[in-house]
Protein backbone atom coordinates (compact mmCIF):
# COMPACT_ATOMS: atom_id res chain seq x y z
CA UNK A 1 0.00 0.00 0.00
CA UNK A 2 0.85 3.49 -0.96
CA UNK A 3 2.59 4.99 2.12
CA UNK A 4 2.10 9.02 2.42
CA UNK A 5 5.49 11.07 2.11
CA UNK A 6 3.13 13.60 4.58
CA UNK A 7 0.80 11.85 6.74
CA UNK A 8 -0.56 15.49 7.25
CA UNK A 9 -0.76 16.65 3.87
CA UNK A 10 -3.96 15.48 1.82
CA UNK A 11 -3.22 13.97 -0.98
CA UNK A 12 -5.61 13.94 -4.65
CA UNK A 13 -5.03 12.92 -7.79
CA UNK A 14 -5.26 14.97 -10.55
CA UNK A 15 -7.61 13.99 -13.59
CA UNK A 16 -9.00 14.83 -16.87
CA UNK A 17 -10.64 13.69 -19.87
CA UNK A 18 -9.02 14.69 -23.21
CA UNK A 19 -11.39 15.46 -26.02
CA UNK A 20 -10.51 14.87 -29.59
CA UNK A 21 -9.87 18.38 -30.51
CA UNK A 22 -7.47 19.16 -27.52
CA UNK A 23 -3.46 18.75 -28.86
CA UNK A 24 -1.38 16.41 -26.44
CA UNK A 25 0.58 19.34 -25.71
CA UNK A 26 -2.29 21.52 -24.69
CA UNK A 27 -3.19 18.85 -22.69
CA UNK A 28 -0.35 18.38 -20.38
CA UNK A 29 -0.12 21.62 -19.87
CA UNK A 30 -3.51 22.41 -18.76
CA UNK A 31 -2.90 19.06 -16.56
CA UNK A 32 0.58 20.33 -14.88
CA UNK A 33 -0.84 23.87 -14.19
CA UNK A 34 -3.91 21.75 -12.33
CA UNK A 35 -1.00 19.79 -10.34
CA UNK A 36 0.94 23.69 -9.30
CA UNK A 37 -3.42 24.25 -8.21
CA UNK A 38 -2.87 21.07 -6.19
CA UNK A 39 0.14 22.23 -4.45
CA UNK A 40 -1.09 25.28 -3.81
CA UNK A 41 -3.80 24.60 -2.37
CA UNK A 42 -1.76 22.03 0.14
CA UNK A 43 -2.80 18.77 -1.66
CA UNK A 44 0.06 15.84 -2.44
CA UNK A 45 -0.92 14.88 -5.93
CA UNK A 46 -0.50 10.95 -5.75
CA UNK A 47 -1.59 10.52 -9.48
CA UNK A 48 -2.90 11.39 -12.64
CA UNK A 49 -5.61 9.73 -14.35
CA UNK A 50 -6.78 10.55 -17.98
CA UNK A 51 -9.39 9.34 -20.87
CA UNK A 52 -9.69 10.10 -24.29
CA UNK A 53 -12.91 10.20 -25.21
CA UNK A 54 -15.00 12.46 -27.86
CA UNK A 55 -17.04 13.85 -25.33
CA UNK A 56 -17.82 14.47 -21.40
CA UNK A 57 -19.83 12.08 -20.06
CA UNK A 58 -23.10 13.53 -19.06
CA UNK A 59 -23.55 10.85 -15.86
CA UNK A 60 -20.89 11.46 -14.18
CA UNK A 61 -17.67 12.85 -16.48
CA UNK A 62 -15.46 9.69 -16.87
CA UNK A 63 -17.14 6.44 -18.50
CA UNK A 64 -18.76 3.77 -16.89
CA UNK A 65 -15.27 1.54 -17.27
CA UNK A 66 -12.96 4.72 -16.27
CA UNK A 67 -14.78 5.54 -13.23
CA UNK A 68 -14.40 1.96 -11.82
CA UNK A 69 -10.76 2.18 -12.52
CA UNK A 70 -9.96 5.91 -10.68
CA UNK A 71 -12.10 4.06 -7.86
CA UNK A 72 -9.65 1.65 -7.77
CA UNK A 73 -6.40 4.07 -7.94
CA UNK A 74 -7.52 6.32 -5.26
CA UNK A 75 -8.12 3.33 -3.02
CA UNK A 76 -5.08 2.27 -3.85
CA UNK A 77 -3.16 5.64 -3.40
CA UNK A 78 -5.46 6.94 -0.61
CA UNK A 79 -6.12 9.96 -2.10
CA UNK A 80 -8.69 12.17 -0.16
CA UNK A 81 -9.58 14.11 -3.53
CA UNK A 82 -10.13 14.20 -7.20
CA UNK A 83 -9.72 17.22 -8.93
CA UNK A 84 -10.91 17.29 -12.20
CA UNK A 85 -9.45 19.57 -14.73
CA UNK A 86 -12.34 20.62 -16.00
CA UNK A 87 -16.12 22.56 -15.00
CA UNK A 88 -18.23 19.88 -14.23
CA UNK A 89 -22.20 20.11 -13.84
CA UNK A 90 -23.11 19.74 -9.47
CA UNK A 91 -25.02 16.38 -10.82
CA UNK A 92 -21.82 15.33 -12.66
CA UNK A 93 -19.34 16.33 -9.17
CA UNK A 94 -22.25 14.55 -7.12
CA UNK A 95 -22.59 11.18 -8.99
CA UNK A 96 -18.53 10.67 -9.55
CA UNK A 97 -18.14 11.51 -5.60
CA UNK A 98 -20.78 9.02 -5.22
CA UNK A 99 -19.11 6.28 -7.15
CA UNK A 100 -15.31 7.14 -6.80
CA UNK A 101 -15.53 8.09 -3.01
CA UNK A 102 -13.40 11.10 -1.61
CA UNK A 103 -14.09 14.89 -2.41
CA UNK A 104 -14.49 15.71 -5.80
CA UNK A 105 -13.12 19.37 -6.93
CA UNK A 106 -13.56 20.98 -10.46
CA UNK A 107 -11.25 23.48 -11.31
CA UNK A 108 -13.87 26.26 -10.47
CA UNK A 109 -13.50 25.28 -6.97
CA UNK A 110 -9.85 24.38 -6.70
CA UNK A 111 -9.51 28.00 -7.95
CA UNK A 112 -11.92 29.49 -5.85
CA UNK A 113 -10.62 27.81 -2.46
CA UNK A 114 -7.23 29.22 -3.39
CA UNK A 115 -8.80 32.82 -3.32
CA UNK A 116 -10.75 31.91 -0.64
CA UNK A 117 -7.27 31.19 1.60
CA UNK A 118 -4.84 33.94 0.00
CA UNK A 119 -7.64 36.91 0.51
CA UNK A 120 -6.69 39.48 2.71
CA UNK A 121 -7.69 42.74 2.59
CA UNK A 122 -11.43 43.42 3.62
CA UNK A 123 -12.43 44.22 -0.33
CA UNK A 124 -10.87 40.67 -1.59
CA UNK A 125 -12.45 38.70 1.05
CA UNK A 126 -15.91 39.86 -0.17
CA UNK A 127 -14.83 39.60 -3.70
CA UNK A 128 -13.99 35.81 -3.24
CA UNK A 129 -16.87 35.24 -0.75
CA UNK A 130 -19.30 36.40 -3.39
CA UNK A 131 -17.73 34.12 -6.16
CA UNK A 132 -18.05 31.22 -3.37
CA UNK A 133 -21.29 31.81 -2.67
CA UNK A 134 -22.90 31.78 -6.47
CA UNK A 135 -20.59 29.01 -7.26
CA UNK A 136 -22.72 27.06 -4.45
CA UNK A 137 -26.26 28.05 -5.24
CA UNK A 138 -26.50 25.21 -8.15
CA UNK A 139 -24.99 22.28 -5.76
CA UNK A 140 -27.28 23.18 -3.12
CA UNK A 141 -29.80 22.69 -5.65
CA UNK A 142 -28.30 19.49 -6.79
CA UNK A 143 -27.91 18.22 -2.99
CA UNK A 144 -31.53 19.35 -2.24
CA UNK A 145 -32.69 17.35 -4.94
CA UNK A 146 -30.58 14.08 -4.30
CA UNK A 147 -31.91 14.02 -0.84
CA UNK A 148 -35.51 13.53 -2.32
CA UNK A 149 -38.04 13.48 0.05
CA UNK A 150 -36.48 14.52 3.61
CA UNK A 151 -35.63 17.98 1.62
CA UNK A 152 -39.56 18.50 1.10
CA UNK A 153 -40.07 18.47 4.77
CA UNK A 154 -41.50 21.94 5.45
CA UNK A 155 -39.17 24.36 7.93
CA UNK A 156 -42.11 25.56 9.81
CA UNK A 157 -40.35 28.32 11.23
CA UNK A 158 -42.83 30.69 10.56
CA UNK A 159 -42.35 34.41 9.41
CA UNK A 160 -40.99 34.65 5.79
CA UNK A 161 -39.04 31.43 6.09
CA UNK A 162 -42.46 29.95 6.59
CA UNK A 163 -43.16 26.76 4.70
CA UNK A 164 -39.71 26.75 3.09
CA UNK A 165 -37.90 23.54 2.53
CA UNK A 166 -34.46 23.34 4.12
CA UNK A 167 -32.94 23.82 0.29
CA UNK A 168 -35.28 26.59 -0.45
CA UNK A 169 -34.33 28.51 2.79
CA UNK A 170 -30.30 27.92 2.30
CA UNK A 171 -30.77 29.37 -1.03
CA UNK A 172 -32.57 32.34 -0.16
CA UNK A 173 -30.01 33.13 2.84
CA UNK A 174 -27.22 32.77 -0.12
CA UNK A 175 -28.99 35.56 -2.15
CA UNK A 176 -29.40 38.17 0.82
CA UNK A 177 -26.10 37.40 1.61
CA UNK A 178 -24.66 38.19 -2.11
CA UNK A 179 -26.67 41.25 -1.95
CA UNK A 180 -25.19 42.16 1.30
CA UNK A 181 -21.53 41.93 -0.03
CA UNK A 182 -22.52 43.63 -2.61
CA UNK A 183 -23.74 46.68 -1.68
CA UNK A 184 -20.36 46.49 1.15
CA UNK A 185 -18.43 46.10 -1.94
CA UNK A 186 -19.78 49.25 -4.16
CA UNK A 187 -19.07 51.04 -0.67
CA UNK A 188 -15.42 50.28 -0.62
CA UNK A 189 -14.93 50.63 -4.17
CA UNK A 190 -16.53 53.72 -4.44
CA UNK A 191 -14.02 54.72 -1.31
CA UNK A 192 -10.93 53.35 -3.22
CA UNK A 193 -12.19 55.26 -6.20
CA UNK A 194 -12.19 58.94 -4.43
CA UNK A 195 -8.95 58.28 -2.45
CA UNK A 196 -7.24 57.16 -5.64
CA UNK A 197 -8.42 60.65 -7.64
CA UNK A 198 -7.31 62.43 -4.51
CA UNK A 199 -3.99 61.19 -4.41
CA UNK A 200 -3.73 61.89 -8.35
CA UNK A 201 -5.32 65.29 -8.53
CA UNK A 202 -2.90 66.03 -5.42
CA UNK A 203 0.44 64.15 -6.72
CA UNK A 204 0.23 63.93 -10.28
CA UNK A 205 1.66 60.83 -10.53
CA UNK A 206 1.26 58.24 -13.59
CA UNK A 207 0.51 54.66 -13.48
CA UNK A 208 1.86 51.54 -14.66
CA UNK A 209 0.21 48.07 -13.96
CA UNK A 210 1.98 44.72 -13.83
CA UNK A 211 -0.36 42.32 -15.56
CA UNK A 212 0.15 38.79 -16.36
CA UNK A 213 -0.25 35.31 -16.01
CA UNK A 214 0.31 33.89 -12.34
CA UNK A 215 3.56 32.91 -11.68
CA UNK A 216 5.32 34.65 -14.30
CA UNK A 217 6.98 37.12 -11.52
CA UNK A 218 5.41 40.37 -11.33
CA UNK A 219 5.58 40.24 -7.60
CA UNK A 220 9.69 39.84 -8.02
CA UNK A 221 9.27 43.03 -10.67
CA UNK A 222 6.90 44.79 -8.21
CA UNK A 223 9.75 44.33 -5.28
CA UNK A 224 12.66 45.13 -7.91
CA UNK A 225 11.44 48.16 -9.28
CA UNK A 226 10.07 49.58 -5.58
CA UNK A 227 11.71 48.31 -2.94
CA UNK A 228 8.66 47.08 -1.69
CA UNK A 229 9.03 43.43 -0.14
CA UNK A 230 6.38 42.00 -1.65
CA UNK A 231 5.29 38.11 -1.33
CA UNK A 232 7.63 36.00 -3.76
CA UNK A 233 6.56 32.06 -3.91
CA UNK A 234 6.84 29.92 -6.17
CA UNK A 235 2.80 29.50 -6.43
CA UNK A 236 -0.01 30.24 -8.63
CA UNK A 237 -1.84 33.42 -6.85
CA UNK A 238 0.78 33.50 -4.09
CA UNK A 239 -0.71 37.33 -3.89
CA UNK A 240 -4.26 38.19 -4.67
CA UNK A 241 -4.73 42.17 -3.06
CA UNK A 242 -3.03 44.62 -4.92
CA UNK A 243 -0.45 46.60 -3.99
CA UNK A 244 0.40 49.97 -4.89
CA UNK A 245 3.49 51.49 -4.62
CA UNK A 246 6.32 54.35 -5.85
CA UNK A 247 8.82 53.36 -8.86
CA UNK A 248 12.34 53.76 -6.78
CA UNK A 249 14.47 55.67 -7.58
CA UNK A 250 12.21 58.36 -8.03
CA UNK A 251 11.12 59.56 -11.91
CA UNK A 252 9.48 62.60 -13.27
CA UNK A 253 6.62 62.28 -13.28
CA UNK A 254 6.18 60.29 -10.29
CA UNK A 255 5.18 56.61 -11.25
CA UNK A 256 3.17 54.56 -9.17
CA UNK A 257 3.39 50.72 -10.05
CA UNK A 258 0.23 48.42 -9.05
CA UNK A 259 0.50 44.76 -8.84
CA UNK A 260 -2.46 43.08 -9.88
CA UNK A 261 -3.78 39.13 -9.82
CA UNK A 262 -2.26 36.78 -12.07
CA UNK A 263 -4.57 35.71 -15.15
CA UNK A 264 -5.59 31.90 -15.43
CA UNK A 265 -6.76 29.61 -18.03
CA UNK A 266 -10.22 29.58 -17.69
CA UNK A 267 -10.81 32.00 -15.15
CA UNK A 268 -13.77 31.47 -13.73
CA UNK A 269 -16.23 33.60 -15.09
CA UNK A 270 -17.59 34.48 -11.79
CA UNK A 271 -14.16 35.79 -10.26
CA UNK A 272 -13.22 38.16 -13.06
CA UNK A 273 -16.88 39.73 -12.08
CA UNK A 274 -16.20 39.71 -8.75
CA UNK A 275 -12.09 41.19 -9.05
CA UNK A 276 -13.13 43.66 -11.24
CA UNK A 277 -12.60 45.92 -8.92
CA UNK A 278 -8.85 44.99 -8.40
CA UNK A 279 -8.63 44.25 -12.73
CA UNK A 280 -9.51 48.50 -12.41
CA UNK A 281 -6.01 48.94 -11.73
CA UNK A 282 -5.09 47.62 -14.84
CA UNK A 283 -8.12 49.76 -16.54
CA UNK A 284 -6.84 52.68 -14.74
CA UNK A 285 -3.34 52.67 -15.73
CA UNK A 286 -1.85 54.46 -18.35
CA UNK A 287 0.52 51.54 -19.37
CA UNK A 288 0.09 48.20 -19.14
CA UNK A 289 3.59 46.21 -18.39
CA UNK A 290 2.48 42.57 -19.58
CA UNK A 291 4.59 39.71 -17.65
CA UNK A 292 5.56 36.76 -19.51
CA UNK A 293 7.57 33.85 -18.35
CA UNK A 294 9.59 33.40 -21.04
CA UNK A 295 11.23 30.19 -19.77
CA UNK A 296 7.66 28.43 -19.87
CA UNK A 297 7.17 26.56 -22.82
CA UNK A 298 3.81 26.90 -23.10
CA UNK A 299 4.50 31.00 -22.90
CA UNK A 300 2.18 31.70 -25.94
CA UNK A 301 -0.80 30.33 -24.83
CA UNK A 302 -0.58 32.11 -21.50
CA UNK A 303 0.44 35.28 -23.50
CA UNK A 304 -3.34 34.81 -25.46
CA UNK A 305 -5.18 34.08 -22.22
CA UNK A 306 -3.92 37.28 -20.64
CA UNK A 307 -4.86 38.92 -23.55
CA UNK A 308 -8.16 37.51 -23.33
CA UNK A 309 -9.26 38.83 -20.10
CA UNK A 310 -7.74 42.31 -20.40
CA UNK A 311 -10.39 42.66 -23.35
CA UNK A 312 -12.40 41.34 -21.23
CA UNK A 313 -12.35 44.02 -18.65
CA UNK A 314 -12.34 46.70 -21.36
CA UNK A 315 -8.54 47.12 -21.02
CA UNK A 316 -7.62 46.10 -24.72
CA UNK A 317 -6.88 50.31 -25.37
CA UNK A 318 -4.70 50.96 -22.86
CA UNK A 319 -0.96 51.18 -24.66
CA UNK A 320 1.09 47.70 -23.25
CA UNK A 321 4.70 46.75 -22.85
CA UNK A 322 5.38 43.59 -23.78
CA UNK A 323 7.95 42.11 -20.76
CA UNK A 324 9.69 38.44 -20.88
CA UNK A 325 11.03 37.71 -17.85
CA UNK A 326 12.91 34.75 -16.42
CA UNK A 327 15.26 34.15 -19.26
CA UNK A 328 17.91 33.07 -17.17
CA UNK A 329 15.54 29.82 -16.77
CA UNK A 330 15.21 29.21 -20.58
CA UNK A 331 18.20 27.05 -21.55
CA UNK A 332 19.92 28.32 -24.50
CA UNK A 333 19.32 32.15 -23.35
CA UNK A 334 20.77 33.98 -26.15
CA UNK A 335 18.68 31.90 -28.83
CA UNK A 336 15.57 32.63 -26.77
CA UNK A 337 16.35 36.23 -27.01
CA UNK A 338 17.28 36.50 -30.46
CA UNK A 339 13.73 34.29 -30.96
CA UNK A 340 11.54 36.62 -28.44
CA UNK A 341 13.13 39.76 -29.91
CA UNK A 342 12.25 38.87 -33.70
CA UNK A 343 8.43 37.85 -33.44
CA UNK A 344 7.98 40.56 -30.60
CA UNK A 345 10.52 43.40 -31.59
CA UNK A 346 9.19 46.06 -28.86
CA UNK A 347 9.53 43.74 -26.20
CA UNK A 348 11.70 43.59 -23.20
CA UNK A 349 13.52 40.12 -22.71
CA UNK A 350 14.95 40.21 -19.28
CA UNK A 351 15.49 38.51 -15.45
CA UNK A 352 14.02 40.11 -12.67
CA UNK A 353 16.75 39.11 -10.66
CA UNK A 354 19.29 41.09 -12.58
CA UNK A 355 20.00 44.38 -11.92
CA UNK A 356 20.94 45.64 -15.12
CA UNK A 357 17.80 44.06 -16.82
CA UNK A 358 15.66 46.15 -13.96
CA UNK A 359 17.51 49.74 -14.85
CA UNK A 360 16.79 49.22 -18.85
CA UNK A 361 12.79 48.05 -17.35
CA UNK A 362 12.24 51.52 -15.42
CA UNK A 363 14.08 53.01 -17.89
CA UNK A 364 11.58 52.03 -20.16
CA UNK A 365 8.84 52.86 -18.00
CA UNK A 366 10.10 56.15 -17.26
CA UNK A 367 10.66 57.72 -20.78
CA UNK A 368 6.95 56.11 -21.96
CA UNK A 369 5.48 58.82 -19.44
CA UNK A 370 8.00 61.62 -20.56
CA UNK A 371 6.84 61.52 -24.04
CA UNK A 372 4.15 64.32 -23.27
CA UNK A 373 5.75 66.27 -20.25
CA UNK A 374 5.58 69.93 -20.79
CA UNK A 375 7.77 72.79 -19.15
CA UNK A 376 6.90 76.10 -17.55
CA UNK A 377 8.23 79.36 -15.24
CA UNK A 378 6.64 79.24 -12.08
CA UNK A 379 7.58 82.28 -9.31
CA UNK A 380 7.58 81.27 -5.68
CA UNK A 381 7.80 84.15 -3.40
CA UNK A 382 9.98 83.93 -0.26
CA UNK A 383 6.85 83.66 1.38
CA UNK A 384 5.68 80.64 -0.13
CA UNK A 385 9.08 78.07 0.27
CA UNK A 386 7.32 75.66 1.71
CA UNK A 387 6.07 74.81 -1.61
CA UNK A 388 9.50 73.94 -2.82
CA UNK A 389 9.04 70.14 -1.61
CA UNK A 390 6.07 69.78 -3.47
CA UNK A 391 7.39 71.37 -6.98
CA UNK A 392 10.37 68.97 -6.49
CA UNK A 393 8.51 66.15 -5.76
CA UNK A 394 6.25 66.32 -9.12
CA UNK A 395 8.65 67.80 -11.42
CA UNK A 396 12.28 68.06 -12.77
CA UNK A 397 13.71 71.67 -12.27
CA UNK A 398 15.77 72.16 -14.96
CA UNK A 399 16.30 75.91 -14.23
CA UNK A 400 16.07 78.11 -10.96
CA UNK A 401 17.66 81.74 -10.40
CA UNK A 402 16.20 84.13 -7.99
CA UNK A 403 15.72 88.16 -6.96
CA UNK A 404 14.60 89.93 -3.74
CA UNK A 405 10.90 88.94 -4.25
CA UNK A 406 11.01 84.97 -4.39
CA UNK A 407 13.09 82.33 -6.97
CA UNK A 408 12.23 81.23 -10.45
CA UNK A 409 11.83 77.56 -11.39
CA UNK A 410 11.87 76.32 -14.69
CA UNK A 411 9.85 72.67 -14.59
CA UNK A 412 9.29 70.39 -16.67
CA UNK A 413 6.74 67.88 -15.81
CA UNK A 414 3.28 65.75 -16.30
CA UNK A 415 1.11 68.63 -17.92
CA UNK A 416 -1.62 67.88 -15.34
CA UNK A 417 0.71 68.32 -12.62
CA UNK A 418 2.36 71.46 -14.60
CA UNK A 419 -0.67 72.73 -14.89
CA UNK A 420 -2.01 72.45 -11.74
CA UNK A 421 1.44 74.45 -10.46
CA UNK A 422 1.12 77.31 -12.88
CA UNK A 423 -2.35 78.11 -12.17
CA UNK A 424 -0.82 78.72 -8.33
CA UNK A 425 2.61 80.07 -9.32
CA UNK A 426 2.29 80.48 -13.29
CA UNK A 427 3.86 83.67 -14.73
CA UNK A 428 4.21 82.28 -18.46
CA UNK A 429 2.04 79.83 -20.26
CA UNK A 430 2.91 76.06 -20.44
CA UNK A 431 4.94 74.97 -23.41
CA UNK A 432 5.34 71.57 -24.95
CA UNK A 433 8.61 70.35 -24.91
């Protein structure tokens, strides 16, 4: 008998059907991102277990024959779970359960547990909580009607709940309780949204956005280019709140860079409703750095699903620089580059974990939000110094001399920003550079 490497650990094993218009190598890699899932969310995998057939089986997934034979393997490997690489109807999950034994997960709900556990902050909680709950409405249906009978017996608790069955009642709780996050949720977004046009209005900065597929190291990026210590593991949606911070050193304009979640094949449709408030980073930016992992081989496809669910979110206008990182994990690195740089030839092909590769990345960054920066004279009398921070903070002073009234700055910076400081200290119009 299998023996467990971690009695503590659960262990699952990982399974799939492959339908006749899926490419072996599309295959393996939807199965071996399902197995990072696994680990994850804490599971052991202890096997994988596949069929080809032409089509799902509308019983129970697997074929009659199959699902006698991943009984047998996850007796044999005592596997606590099967999760199934695919979204699977709740009659489907309840009828392989049923015959198979253990828990079975889709990948809905492997994905959706993982948000669950890696939420934090009190606007992704109630993001994934509201996912969670619609994503159980159907089974409770499914579970109300496999119990038959005993679910028709009547609650008799009088009031509104009176004459509901048991089913009927936990359903109704799960709407008023989506409705509840809900309106919570507008509440804090709408909050986010006036702090985040405060801080603008009041800083002028720009924004850039990290976007990409999990894994592919935007939270190494984020911590490179900021100085921030953001969480680096190697594991899909190691991060899921977004963090906002100041590119280091300092640019003109100011930049602020915003890590967002990592994209997924098939998404569930359910969470990119639910993060679109934390996707609005990426709709608010001006620029768009996409993340690739270049030393994946199945890079494209995670390029096109990224892709996918920026258009999506209505982010398919907002200007994007293409970034492959992790080339020092590629094998033959200067092929790769020479490769990457001729089908993409405005991309960046880098390592995170170079220095040199960082400086030509803000570098980058910095001169796409320079393209438009205008320059003015503004006066500051002697009275008014205390400003000085403030001009220097938002702008580059290319030019300052001074007489017995107050000094005179030349600036060049974001025209909003410029603009902003003219209208207080302005004595000549704003000029484009």
């Amino acid at each position: 008998m299998t023996q467990r490497a971690d009695p503590s650990r659960k262990r699952a094993i990982v399974a799939a059907v492959q339908l006749s218009n899926v490419s072996d190598l599309e295959f393996d890699a939807s199965l071996a991102e399902l197995r990072q899932l696994a680990k994850t969310l804490g599971f052991e995998v202890a096997g994988t277990f596949t069929q080809k057939r032409a089509g799902f089986d509308k019983t129970a997934y697997f074929g009659t024959g199959k699902r006698e034979e991943l009984s047998a393997l996850r007796e044999q490997e005592r596997a606590d779970a099967i999760l199934i690489d695919h979204d699977i109807s709740p009659s489907q999950a309840f009828n392989l359960e049923k015959e198979v034994g253990g828990e079975v997960m889709d990948r809905t709900m492997v994905i959706l547990e993982i948000f669950h556990r890696h939420a934090r902050s009190r606007i992704a909680r109630a993001q994934v909580e509201i996912a969670r709950l619609g994503y159980m409405a159907p089974r409770l249906r499914e579970a109300a009607k496999q119990a038959g009978p005993k679910d028709r017996a009547r609650s008799g608790t009088g009031g509104r709940s009176g004459g509901e069955s048991h089913g009927e009642l936990d359903r109704r709780k799960i709407r008023d309780r989506i409705a509840e996050l809900q309106t919570e949720l507008d509440a804090m977004s709408m909050g986010r949204q006036t702090q985040r046009a405060r801080r603008q209005e009041r800083q002028g900065l720009a924004r850039v956005a990290l976007v990409g597929y999990t894994n592919a190291g935007k939270s190494t990026l984020m911590r490179a280019l900021t100085g921030n210590q953001a969480l680096v593991a190697d594991k899909l949606f190691a991060t899921l709140d977004t963090t906002v911070r100041a590119l280091q050193p300092a640019s003109v304009p100011p930049v602020l860079v915003s890590d967002t979640v990592g994209f997924i094949k098939n998404l569930p449709h359910g969470l990119v409703a639910s993060f679109k408030s934390t996707l609005d980073e990426a709709l608010e930016a001006s620029l768009l750095a996409h993340v690739v992992d270049a030393s994946d081989p199945g890079f494209e496809r995670q390029l096109a699903v990224t892709e996918e669910v920026l258009d999506e979110i209505g982010a398919k206008v907002v200007p994007r620089l293409l970034v492959f990182n992790k080339i020092d994990r590629g094998g033959n690195e200067g092929e790769l580059r020479a490769a990457l740089r001729a089908k993409y030839p405005d991309c960046i092909v880098m390592s995170a974990r170079r220095e040199g590769d960082i400086t030509k990345l803000r570098e980058a960054i910095a001169a796409f939000f320079q393209r438009d920066l205008v320059e003015a004279e503004l006066f500051l009398p002697w009275a008014a110094q205390k400003m000085r921070g403030e001009i220097f903070a938002t702008c580059k002073v290319i030019e300052e001399r001074a007489d017995g009234e107050g000094a005179f700055l030349r600036v060049r910076g974001a025209p909003e920003a410029v603009r902003r400081l003219h209208q207080q200290f302005g004595r000549r119009k704003a000029s484009r550079v």
